[in-house]
Protein backbone atom coordinates (compact mmCIF):
# COMPACT_ATOMS: atom_id res chain seq x y z
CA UNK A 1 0.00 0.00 0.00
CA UNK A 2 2.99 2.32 0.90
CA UNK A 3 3.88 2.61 -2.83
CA UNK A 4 0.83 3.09 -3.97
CA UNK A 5 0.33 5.81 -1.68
CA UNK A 6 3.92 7.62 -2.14
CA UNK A 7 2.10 7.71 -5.90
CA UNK A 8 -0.66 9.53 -5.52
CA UNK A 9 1.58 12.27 -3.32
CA UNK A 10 3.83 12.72 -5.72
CA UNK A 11 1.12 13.39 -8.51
CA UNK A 12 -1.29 15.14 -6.20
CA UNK A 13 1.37 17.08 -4.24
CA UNK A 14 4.55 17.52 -5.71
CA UNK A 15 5.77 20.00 -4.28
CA UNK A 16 6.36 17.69 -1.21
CA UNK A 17 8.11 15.09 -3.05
CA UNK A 18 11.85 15.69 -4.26
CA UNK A 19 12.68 12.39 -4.91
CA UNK A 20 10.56 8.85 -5.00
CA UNK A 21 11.60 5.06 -4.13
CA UNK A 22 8.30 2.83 -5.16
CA UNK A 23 8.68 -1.14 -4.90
CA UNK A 24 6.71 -3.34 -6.18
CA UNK A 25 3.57 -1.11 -7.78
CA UNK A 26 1.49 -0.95 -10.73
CA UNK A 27 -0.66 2.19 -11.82
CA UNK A 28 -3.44 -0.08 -12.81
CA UNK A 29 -4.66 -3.50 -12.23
CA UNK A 30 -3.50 -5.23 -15.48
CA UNK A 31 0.08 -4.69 -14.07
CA UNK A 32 -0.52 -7.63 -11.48
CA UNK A 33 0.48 -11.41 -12.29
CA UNK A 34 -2.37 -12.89 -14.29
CA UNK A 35 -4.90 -14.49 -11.64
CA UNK A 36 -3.51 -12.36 -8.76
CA UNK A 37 -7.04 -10.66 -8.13
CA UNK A 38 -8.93 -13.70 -8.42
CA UNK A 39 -6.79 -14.94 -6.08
CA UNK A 40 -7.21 -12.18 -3.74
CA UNK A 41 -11.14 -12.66 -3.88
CA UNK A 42 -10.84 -15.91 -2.39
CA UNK A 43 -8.56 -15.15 0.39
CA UNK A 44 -9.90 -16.29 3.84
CA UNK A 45 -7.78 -15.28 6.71
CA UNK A 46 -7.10 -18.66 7.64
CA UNK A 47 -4.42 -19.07 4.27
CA UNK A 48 -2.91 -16.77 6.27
CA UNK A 49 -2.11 -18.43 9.17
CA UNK A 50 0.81 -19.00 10.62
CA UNK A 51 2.21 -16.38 8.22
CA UNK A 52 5.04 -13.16 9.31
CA UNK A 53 2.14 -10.73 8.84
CA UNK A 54 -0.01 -13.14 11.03
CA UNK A 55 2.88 -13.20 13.76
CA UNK A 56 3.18 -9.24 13.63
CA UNK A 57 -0.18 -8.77 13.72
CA UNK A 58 -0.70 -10.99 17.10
CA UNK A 59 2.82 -9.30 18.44
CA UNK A 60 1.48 -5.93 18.37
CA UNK A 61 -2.02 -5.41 18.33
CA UNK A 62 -4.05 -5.25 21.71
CA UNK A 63 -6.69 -7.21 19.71
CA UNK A 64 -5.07 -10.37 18.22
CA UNK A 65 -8.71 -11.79 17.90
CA UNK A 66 -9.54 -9.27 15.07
CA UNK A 67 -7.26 -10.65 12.73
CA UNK A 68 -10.02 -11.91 10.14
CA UNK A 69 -11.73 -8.39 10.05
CA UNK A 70 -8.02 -7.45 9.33
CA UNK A 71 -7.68 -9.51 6.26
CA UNK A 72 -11.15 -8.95 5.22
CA UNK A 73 -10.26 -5.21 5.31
CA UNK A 74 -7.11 -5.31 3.55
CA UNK A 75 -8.78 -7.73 0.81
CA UNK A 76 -11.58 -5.20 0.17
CA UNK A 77 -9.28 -2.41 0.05
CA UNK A 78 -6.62 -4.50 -2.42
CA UNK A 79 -9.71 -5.28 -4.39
CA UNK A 80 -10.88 -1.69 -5.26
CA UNK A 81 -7.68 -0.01 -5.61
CA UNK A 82 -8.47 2.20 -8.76
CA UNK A 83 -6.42 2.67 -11.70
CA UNK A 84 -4.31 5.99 -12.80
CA UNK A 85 -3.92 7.23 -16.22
CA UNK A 86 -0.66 7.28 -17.50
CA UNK A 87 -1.02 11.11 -17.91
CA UNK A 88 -1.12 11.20 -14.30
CA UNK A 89 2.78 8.85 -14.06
CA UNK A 90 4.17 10.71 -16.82
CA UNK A 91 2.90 13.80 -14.33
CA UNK A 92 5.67 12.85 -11.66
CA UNK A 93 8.35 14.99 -11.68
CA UNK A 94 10.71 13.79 -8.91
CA UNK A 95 13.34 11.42 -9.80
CA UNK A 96 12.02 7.73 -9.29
CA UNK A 97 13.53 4.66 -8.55
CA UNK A 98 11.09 1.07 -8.89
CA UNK A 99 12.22 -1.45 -7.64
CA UNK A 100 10.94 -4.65 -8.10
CA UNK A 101 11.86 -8.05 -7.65
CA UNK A 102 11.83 -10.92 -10.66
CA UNK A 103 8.85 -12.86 -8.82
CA UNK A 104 6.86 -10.19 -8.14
CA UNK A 105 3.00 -9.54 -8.36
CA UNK A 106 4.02 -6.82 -10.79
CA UNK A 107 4.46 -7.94 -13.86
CA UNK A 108 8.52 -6.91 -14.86
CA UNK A 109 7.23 -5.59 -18.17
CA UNK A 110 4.78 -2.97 -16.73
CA UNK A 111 7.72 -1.75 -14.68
CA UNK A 112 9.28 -0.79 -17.78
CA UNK A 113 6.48 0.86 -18.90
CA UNK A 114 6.44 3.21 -15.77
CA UNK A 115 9.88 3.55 -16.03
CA UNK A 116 8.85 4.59 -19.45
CA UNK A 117 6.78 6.67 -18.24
CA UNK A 118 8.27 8.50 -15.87
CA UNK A 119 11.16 9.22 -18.23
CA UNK A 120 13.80 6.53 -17.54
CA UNK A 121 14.70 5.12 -20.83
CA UNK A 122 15.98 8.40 -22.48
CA UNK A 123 16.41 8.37 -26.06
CA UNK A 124 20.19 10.07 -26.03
CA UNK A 125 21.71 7.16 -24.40
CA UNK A 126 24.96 9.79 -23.75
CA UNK A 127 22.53 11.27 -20.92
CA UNK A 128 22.04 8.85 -17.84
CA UNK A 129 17.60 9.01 -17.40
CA UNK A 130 16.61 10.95 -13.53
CA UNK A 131 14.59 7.91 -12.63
CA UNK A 132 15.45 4.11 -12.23
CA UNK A 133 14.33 0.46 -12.60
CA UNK A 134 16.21 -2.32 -9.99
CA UNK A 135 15.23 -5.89 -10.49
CA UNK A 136 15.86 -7.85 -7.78
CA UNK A 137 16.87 -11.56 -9.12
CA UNK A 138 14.84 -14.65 -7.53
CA UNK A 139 13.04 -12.40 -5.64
CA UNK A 140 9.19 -11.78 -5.08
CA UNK A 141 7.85 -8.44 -3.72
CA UNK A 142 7.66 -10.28 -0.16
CA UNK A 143 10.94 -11.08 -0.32
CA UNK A 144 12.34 -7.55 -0.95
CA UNK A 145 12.43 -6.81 2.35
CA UNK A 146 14.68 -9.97 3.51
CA UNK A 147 17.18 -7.93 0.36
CA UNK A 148 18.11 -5.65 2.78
CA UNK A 149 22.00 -5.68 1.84
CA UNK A 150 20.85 -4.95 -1.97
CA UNK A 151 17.98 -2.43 -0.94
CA UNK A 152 20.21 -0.88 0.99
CA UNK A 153 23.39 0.86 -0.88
CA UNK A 154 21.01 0.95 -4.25
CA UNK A 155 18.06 3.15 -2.59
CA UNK A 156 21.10 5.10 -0.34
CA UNK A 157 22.75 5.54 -3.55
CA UNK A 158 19.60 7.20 -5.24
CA UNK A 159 18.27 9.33 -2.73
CA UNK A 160 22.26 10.61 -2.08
CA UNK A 161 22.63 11.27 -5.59
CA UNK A 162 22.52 15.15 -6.64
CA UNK A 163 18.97 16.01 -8.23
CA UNK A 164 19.14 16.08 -11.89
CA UNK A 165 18.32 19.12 -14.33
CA UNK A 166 14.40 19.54 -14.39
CA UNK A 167 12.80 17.57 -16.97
């Protein structure tokens, strides 16, 4: 969700928003894996169990019983996430980096196309592009976080970076 929502900032405000780091987001729903919604309609807390987010959950809410209205929640909400126009992507102006890892629920190719998008694939190959694509091999988007000595010196390396010229 964290992505998703640094997104919408970035278009709706961008004045707060110097530079972006994104991981594993699509602007619409055809950038998921084939089958991942239907999957997600059918998700009953119990395939969750035993899972980390089941174990965090119980660790640090006062209300461990509330973990079906939880998933229920987070289904409905993963369900109806609506789609942006490209317009709005191509709107970002902060230098973005997507990361992403080869396994992910985002399909690689619609990375690309944001990349795209947001400028990354410059046609004067001379000039490096302001925003970025990382691909994390054997890697799906849960497993980004356990990549925490790749995430680490490529995301510190971006956000150190001086800004580029405005686009």
């Amino acid at each position: 969700m964290g992505a998703g929502i640094a997104l919408r900032i970035a278009i709706h405000y961008p004045d707060l928003v110097s530079k972006l780091v994104v991981a594993s987001v699509t602007y619409n729903n055809s950038g998921f894996r084939p089958g991942l919604l239907t999957g997600m309609e059918k998700l009953k807390p119990e395939d969750l169990t035993g899972t980390s987010w089941q174990d965090e959950y119980i660790r640090i809410t006062p209300n461990p019983e509330d973990w079906p209205t939880l998933v229920d929640k987070l289904k409905q909400l993963d369900l109806h996430i609506p789609d942006l126009p490209a317009g709005a992507i191509r709107s970002i102006k902060a230098p973005t980096l997507v990361i992403i890892g080869d396994s992910d629920i985002v399909r690689p190719e619609r990375s690309v196309e944001m990349l795209r998008l947001l400028g990354g694939v410059p046609e004067d190959i001379s000039i490096l592009p302001q925003s970025r694509l990382a691909v994390f091999p054997n890697t799906t988007d849960i497993e980004l976080v356990d990549r925490s000595n790749w995430l680490i010196p490529i995301v510190t390396e971006f956000l150190d970076a001086p800004m580029p010229e405005a686009r």
